[in-house]
N, C-alpha and C. Protein backbone atom coordinates (compact mmCIF):
# COMPACT_ATOMS: atom_id res chain seq x y z
N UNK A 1 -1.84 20.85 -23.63
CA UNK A 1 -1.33 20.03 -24.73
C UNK A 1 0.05 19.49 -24.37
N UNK A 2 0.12 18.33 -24.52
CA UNK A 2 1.82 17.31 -24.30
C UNK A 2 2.24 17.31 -25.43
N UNK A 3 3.44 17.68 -24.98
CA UNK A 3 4.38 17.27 -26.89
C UNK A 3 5.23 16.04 -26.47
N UNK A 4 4.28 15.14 -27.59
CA UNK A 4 5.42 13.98 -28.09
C UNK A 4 6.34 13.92 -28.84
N UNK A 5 7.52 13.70 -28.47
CA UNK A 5 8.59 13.53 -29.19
C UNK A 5 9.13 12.04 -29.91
N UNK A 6 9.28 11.83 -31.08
CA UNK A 6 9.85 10.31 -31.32
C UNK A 6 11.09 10.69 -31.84
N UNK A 7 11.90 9.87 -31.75
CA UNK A 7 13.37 9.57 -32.18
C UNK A 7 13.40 8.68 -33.38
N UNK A 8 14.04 9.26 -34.55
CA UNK A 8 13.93 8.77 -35.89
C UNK A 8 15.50 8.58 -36.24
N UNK A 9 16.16 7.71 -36.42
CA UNK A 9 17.02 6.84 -36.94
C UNK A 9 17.16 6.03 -38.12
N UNK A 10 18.29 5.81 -38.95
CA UNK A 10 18.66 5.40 -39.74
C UNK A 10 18.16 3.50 -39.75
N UNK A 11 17.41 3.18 -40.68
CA UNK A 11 17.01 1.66 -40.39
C UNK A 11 15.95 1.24 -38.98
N UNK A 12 15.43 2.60 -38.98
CA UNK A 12 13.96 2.63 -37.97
C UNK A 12 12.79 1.37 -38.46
N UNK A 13 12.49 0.47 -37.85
CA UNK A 13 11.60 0.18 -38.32
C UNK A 13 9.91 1.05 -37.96
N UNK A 14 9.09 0.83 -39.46
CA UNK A 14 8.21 1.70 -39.38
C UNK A 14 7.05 2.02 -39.02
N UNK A 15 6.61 0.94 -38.31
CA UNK A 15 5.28 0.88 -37.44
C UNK A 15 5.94 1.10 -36.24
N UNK A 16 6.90 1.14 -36.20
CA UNK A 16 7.88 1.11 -34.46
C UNK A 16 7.12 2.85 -34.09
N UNK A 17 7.73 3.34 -35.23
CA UNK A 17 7.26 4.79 -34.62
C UNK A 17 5.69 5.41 -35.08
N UNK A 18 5.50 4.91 -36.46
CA UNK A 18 3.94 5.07 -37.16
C UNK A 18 2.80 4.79 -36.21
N UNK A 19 2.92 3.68 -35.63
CA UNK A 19 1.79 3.66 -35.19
C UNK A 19 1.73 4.16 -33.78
N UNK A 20 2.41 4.39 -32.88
CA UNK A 20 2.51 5.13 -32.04
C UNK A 20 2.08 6.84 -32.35
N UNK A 21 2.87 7.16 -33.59
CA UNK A 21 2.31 8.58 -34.01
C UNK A 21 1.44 8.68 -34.22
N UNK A 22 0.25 7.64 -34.65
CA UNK A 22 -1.37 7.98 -35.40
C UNK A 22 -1.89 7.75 -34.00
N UNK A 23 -1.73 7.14 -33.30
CA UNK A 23 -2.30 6.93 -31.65
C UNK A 23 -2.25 8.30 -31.18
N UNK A 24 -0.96 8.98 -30.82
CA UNK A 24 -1.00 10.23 -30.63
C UNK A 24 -1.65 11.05 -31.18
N UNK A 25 -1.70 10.88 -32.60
CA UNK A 25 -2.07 12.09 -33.66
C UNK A 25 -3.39 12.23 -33.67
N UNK A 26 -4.04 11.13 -33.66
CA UNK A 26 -5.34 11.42 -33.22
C UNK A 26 -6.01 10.95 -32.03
N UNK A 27 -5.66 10.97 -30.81
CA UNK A 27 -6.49 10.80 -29.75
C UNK A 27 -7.01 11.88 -29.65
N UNK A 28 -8.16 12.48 -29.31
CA UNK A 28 -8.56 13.39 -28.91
C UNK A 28 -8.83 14.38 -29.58
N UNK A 29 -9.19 13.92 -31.21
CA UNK A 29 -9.00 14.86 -32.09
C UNK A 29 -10.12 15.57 -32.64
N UNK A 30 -10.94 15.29 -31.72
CA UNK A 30 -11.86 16.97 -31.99
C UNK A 30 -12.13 17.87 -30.75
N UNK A 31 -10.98 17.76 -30.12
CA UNK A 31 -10.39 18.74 -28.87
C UNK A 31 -9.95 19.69 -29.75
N UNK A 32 -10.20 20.92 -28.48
CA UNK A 32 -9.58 22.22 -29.45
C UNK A 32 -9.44 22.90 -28.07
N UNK A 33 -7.71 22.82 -27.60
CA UNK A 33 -6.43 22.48 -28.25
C UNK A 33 -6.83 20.52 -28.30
N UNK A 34 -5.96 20.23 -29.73
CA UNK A 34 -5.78 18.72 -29.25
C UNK A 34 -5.03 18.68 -28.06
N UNK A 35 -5.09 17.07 -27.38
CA UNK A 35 -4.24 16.62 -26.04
C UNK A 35 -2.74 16.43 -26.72
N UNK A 36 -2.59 16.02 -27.74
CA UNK A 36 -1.06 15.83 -27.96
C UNK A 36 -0.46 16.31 -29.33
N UNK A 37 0.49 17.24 -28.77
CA UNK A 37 1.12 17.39 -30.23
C UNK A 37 2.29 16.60 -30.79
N UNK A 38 2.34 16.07 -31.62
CA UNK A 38 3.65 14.91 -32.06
C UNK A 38 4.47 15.17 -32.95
N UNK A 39 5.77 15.32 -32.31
CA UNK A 39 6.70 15.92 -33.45
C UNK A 39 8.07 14.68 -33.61
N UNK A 40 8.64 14.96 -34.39
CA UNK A 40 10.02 13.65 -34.52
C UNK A 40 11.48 14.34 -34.80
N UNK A 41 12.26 13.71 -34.19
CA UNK A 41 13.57 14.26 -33.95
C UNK A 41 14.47 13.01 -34.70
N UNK A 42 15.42 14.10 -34.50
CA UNK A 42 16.73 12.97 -35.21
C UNK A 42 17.82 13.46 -35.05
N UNK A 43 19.42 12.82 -35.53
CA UNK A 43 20.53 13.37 -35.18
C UNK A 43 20.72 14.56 -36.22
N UNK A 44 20.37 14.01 -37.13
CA UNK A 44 20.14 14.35 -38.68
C UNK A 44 19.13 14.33 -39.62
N UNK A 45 19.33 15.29 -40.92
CA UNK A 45 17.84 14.30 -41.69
C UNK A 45 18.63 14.45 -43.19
N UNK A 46 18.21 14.10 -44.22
CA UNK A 46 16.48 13.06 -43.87
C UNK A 46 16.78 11.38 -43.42
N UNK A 47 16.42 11.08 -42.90
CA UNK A 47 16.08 9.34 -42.06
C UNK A 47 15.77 8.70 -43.11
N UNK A 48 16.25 7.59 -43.15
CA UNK A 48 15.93 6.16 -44.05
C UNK A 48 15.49 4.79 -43.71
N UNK A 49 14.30 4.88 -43.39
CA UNK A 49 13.74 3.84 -42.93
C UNK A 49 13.92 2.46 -42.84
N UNK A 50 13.08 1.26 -42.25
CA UNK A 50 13.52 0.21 -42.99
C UNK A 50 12.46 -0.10 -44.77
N UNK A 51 13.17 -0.63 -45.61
CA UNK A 51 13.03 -0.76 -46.97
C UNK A 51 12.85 0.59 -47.56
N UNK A 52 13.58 1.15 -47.05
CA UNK A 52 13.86 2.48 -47.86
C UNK A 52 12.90 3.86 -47.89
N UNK A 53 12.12 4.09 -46.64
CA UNK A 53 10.89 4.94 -46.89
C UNK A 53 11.97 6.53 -45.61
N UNK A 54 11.93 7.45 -47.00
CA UNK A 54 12.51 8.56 -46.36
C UNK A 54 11.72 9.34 -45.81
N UNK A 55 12.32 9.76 -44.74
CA UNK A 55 11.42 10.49 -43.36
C UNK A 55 12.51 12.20 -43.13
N UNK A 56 11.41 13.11 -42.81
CA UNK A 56 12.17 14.22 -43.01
C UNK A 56 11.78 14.74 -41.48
N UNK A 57 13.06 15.00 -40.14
CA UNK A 57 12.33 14.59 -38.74
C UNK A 57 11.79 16.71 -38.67
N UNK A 58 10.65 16.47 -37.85
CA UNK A 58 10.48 17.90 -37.87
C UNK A 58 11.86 18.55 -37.11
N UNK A 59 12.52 18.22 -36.10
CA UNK A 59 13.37 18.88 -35.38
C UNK A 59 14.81 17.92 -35.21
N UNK A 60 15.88 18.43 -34.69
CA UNK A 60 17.28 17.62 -34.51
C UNK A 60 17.18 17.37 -33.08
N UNK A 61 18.07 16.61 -32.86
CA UNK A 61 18.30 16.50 -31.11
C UNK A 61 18.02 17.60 -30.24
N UNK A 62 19.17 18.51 -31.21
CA UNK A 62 19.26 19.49 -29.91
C UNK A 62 18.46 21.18 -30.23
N UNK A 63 17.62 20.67 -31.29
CA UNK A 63 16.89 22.12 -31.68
C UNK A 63 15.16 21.38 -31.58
N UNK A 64 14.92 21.22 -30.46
CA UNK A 64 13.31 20.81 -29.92
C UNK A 64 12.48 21.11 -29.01
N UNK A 65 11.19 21.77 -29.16
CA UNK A 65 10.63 22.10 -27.94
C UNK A 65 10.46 21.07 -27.33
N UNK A 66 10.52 21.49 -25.60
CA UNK A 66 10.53 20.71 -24.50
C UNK A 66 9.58 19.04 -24.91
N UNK A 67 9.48 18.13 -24.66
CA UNK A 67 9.06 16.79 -25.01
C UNK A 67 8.24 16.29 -23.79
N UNK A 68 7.35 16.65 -23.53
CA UNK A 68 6.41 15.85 -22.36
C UNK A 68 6.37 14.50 -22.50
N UNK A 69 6.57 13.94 -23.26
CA UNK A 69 6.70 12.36 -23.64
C UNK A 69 7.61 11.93 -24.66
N UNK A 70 9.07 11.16 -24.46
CA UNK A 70 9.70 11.06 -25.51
C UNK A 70 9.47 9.51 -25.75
N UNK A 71 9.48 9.20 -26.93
CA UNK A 71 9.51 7.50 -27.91
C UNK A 71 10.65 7.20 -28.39
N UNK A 72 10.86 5.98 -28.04
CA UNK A 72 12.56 5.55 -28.53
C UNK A 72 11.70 4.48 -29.29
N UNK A 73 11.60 4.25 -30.73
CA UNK A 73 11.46 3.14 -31.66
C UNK A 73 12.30 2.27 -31.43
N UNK A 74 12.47 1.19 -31.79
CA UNK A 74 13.49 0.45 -32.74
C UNK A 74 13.33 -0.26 -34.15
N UNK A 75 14.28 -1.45 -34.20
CA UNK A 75 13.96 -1.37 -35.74
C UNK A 75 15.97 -1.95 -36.07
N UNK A 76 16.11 -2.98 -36.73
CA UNK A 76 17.54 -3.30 -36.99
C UNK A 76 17.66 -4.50 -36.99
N UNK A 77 19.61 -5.07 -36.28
CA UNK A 77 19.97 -5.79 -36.30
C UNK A 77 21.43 -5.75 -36.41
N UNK A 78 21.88 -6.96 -37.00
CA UNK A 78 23.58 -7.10 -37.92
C UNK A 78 23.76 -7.23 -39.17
N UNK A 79 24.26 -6.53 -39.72
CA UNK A 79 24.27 -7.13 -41.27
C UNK A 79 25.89 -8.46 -40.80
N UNK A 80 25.33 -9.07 -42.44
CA UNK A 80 26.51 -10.54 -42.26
C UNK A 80 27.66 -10.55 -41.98
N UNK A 81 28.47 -8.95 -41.85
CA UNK A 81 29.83 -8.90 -41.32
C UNK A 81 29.87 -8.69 -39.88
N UNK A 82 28.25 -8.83 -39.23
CA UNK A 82 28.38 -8.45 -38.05
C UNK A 82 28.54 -6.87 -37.50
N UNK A 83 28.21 -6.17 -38.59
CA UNK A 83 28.43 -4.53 -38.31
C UNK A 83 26.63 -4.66 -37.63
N UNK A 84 26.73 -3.76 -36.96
CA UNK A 84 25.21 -3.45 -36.46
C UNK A 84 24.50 -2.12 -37.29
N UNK A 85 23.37 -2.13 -37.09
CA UNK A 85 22.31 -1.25 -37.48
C UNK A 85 20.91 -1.04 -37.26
N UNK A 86 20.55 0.54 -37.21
CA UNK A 86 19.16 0.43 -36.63
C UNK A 86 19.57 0.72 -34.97
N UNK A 87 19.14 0.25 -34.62
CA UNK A 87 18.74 0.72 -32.75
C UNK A 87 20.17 -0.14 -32.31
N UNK A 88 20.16 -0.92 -33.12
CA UNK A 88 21.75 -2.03 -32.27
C UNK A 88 22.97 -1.06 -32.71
N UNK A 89 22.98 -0.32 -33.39
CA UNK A 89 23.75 0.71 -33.97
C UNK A 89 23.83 2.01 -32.72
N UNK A 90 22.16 2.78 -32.97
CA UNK A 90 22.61 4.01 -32.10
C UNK A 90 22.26 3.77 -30.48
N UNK A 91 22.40 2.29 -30.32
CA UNK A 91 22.08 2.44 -28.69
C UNK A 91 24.02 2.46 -27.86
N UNK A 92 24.76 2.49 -29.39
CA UNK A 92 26.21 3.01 -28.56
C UNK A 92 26.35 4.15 -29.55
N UNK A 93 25.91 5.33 -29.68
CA UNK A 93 25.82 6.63 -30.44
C UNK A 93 25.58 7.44 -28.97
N UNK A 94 26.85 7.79 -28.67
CA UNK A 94 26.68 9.24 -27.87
C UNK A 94 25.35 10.53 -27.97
N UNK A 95 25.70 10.75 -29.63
CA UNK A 95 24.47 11.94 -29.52
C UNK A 95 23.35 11.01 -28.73
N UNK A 96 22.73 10.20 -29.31
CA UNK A 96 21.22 9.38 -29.29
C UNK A 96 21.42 9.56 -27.75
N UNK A 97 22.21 8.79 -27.11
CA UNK A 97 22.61 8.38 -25.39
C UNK A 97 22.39 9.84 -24.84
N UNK A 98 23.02 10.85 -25.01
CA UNK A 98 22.88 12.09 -24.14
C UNK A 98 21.49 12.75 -24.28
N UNK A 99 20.97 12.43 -25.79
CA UNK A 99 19.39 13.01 -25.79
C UNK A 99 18.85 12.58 -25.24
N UNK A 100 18.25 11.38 -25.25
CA UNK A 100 17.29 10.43 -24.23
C UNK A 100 17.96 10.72 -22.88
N UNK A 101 18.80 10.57 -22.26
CA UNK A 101 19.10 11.07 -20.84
C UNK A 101 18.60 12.44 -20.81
N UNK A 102 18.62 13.50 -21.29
CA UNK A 102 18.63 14.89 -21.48
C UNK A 102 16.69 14.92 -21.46
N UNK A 103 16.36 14.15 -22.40
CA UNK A 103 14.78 14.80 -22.82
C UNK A 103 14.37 13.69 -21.77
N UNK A 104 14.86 12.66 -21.07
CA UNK A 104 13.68 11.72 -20.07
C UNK A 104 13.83 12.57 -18.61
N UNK A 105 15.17 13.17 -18.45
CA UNK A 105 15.11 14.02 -17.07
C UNK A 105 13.74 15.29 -16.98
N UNK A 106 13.57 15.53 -18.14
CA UNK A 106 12.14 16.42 -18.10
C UNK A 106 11.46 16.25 -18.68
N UNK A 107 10.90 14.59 -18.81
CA UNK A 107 9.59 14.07 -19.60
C UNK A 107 8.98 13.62 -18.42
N UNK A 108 7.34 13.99 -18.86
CA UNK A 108 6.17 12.89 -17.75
C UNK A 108 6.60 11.51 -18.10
N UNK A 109 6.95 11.08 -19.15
CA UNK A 109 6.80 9.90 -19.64
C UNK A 109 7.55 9.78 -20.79
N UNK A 110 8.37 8.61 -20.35
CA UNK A 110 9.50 8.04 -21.48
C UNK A 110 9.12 6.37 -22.08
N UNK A 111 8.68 6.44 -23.13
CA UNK A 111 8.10 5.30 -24.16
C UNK A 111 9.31 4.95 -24.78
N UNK A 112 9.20 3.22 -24.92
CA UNK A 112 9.98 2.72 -26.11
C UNK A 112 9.46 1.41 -26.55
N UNK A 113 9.61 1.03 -27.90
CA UNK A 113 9.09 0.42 -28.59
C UNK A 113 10.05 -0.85 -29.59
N UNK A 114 9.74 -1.96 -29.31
CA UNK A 114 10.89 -3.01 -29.53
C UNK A 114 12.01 -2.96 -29.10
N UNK A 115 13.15 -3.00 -30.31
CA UNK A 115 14.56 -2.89 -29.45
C UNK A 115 14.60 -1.55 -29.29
N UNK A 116 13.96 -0.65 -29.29
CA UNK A 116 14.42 0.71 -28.21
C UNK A 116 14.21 0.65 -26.92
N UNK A 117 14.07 -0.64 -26.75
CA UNK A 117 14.58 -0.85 -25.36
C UNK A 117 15.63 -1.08 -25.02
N UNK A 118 16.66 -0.96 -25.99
CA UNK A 118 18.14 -1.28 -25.85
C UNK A 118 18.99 0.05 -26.17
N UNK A 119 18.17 0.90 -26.10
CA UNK A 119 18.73 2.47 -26.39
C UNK A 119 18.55 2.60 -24.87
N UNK A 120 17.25 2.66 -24.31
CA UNK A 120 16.81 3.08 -23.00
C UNK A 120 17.77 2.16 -21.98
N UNK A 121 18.29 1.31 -22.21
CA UNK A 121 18.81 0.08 -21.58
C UNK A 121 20.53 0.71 -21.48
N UNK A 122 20.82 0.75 -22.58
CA UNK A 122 22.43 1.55 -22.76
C UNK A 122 22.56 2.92 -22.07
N UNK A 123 21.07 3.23 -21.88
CA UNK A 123 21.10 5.07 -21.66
C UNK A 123 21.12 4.82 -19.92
N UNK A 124 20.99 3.66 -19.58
CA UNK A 124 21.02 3.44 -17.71
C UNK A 124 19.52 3.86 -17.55
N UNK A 125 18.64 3.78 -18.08
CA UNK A 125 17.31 4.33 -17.61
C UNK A 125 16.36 2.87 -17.37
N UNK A 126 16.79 1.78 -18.20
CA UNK A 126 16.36 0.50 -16.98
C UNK A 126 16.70 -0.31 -16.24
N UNK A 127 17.43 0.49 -15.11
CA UNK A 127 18.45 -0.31 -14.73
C UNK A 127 17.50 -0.54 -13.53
N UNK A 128 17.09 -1.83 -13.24
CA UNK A 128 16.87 -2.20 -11.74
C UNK A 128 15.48 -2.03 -11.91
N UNK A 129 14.64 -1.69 -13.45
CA UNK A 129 13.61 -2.38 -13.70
C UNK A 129 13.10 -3.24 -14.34
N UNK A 130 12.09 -3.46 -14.98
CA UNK A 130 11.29 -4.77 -15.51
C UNK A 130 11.11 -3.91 -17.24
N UNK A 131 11.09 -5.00 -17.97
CA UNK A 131 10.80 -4.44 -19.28
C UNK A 131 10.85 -5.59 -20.16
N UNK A 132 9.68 -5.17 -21.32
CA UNK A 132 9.98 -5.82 -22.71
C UNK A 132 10.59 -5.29 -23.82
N UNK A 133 10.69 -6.93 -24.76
CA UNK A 133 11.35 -5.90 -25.97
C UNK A 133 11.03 -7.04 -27.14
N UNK A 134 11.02 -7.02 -28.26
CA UNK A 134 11.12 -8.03 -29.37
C UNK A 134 11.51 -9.00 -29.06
N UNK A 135 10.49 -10.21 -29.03
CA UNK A 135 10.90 -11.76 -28.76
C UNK A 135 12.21 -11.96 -29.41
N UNK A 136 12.56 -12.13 -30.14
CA UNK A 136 14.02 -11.72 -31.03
C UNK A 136 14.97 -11.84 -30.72
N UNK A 137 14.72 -10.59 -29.62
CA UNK A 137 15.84 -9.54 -29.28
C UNK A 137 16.48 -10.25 -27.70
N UNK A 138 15.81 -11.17 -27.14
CA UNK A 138 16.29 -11.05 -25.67
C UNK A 138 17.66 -11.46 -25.53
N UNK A 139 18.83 -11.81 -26.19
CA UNK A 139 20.34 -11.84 -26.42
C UNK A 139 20.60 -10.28 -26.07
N UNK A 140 20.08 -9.56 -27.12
CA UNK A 140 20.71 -8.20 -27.10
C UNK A 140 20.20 -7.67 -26.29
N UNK A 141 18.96 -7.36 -25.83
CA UNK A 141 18.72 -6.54 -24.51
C UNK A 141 19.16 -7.09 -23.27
N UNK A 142 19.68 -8.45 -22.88
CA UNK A 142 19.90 -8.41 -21.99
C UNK A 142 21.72 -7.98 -22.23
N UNK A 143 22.12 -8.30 -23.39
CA UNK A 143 23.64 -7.20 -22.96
C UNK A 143 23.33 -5.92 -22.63
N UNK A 144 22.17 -5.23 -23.29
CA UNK A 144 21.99 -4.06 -23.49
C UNK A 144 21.40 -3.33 -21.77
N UNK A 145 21.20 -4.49 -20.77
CA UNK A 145 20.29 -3.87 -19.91
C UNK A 145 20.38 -4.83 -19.20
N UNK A 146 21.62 -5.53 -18.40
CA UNK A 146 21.88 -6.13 -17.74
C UNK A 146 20.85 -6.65 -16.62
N UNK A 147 20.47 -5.26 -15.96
CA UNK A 147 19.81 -5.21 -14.44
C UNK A 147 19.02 -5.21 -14.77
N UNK A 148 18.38 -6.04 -15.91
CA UNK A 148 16.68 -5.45 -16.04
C UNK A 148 16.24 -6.80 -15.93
N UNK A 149 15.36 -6.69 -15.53
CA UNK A 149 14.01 -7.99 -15.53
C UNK A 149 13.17 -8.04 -16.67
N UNK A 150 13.27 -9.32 -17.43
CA UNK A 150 12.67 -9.36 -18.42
C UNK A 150 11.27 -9.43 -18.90
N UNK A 151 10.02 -9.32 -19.30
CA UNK A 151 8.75 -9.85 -19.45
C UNK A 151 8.43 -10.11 -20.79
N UNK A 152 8.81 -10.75 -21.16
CA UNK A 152 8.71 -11.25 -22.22
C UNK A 152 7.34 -11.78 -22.94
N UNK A 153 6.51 -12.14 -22.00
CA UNK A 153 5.32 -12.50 -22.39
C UNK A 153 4.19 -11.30 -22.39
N UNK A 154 5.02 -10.22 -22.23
CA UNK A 154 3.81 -9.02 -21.81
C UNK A 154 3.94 -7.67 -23.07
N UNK A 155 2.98 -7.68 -23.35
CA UNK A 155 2.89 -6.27 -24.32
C UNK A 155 3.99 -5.38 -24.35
N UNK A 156 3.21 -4.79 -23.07
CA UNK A 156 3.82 -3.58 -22.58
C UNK A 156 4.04 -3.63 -21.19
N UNK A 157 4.89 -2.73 -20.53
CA UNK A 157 5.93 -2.87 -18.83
C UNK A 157 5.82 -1.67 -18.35
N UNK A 158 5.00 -1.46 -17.80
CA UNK A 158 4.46 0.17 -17.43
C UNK A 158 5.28 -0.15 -15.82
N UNK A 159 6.43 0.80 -15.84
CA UNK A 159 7.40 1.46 -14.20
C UNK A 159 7.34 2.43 -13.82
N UNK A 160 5.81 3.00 -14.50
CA UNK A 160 5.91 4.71 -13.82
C UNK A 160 5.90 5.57 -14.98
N UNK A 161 6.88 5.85 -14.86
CA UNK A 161 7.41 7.02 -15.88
C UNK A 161 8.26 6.10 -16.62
N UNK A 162 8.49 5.39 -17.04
CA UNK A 162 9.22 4.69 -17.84
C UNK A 162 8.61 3.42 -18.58
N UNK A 163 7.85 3.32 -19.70
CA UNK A 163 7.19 1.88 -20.26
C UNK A 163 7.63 1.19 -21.44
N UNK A 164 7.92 0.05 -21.54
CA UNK A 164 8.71 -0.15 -22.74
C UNK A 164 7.52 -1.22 -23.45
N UNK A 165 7.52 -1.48 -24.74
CA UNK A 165 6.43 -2.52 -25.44
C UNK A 165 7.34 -3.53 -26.30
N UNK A 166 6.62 -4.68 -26.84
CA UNK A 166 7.49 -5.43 -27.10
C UNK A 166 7.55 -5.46 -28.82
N UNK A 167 7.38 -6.26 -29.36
CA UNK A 167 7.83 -5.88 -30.82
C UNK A 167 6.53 -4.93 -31.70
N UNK A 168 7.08 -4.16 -32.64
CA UNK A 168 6.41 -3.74 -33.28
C UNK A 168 4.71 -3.01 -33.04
N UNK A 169 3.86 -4.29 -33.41
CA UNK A 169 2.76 -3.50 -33.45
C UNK A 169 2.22 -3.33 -31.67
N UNK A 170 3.22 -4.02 -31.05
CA UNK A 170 2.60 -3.79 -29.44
C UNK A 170 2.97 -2.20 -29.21
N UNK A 171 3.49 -1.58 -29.64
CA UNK A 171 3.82 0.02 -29.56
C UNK A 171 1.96 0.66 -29.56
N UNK A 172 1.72 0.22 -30.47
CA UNK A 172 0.36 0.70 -31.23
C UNK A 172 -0.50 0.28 -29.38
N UNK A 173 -0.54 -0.70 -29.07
CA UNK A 173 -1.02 -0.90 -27.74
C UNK A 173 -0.61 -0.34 -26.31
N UNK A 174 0.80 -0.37 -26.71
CA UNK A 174 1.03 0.72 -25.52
C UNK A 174 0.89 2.43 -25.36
N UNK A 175 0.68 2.68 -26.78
CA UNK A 175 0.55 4.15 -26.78
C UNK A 175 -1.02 4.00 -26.53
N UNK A 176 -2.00 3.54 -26.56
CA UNK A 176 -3.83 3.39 -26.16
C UNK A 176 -3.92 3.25 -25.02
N UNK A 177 -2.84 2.66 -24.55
CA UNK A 177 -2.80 1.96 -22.87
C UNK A 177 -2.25 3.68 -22.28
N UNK A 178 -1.06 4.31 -22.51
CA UNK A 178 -0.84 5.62 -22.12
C UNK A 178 -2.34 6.56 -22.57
N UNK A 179 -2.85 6.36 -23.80
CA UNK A 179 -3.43 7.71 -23.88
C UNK A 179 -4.27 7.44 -22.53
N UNK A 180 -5.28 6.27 -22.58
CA UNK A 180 -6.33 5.52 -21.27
C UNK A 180 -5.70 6.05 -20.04
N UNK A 181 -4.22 5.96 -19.90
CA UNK A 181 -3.84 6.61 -18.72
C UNK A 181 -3.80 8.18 -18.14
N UNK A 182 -3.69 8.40 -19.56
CA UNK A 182 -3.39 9.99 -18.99
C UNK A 182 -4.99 10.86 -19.27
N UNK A 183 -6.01 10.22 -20.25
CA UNK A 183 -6.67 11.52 -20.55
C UNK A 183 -8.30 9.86 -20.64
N UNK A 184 -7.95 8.65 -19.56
CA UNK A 184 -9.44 8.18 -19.69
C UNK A 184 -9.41 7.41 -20.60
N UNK A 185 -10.30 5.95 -20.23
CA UNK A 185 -10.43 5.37 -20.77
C UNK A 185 -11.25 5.13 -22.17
N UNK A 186 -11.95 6.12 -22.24
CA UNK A 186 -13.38 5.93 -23.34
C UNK A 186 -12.79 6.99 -24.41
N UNK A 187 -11.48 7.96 -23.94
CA UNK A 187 -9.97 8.45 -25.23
C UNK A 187 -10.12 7.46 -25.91
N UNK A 188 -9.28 6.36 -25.12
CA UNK A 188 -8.43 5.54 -25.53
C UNK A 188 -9.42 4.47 -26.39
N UNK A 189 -10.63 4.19 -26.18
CA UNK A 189 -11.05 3.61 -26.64
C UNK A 189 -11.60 3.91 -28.17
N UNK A 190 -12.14 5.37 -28.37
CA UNK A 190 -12.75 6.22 -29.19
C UNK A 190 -11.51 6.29 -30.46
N UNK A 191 -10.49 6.09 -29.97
CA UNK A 191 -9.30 6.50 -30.53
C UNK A 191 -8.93 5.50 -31.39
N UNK A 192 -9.19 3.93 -30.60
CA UNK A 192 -8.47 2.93 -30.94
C UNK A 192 -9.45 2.17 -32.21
N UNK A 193 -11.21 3.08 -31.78
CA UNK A 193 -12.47 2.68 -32.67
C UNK A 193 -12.24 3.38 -34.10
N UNK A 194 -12.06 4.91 -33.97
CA UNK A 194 -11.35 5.46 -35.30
C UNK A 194 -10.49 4.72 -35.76
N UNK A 195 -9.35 3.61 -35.83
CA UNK A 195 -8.02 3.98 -36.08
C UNK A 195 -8.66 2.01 -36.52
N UNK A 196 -9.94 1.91 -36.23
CA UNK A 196 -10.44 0.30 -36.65
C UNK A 196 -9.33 -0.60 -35.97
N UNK A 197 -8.61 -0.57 -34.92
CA UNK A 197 -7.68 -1.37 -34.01
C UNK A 197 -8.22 -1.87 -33.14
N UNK A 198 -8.92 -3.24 -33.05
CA UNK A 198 -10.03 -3.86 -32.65
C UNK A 198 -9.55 -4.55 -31.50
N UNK A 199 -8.23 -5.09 -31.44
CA UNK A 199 -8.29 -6.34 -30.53
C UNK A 199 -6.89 -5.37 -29.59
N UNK A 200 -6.58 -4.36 -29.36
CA UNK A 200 -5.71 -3.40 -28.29
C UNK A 200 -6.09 -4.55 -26.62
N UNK A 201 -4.69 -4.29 -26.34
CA UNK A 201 -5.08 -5.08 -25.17
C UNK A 201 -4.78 -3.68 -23.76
């Protein structure tokens, strides 16, 4: 069994991490042990979503079993004074920065999803690779991730151990595309047939 870990933040948007968690939550779910257990972290709790949906994370940064796969969501922006929030917020948050360095040095696999590619980007973990992120967003990730090569036209940016997806519901596609990787394609497919997610690329 892999434990997934997601990172839950203040102004998360909520399919960023939702649908990645029901991908996990049920692939493989009349395995006994299931293939993945999925738990969610935070600096703090309880988390406040975007439009207000409170999230209570099972564990804190630094009180979590080991993470075979960690998820960086995103989800944000600026409000009109130009203050940031959401992922444009904790991708300069020390705690957030030392966890993701900390839990990707002993993950199979480090996922992120929209602008949490600009957490992973600040954290030096795409530096000198290829990645997407929210059509949106490509101003801020490229401050956020200088050395990175952009793909903008692509879902998801699979570098190994490191894959980033681009806005929102492409998370939901890149976590089908990982399960297909790690545990077979006809998982991933069975998974994506439960969950009625028809057109997964």
């Amino acid at each position: 069994m892999r434990t997934v870990a997601i990172l839950l933040f203040n102004e998360i948007e909520v399919l960023d991490f939702a649908g990645p968690f029901e991908v996990f939550g049920v692939a493989g779910r009349h395995d006994n042990p299931k293939p993945f257990r999925v738990v969610t972290v935070a600096e703090r709790g309880p988390v406040y979503a975007r439009n207000g949906l409170s999230l209570n994370p099972t564990y804190l940064l630094n009180d979590h079993p080991k993470a075979d796969i960690i998820i960086v969501p995103g989800g944000g922006g600026q409000h009109a004074d130009g203050t940031p929030y959401g992922s444009r917020r904790e991708m300069d948050n020390p705690a957030v920065l030392n966890w993701v360095r900390r839990a990707a040095a002993n993950a199979e696999l480090v996922l992120s999803v929209c602008t949490g590619s600009f957490i992973l980007g600040k954290a030096g973990l795409l530096d000198g690779l290829a990645a997407t992120t929210h059509f949106l967003a490509v101003d801020g990730m490229q401050k956020a991730a200088p050395s990175t090569e952009l793909r903008l036209s692509e879902r998801y940016v699979d570098n190994g151990k490191i894959i980033t997806s681009a806005g929102i519901s492409a998370g939901i596609d890149m976590s089908l595309y990982v399960v297909g990787r790690l545990l077979g394609k006809a998982v991933a497919e069975e998974t994506a047939r439960y969950m009625q997610y028809d057109n997964w690329k």
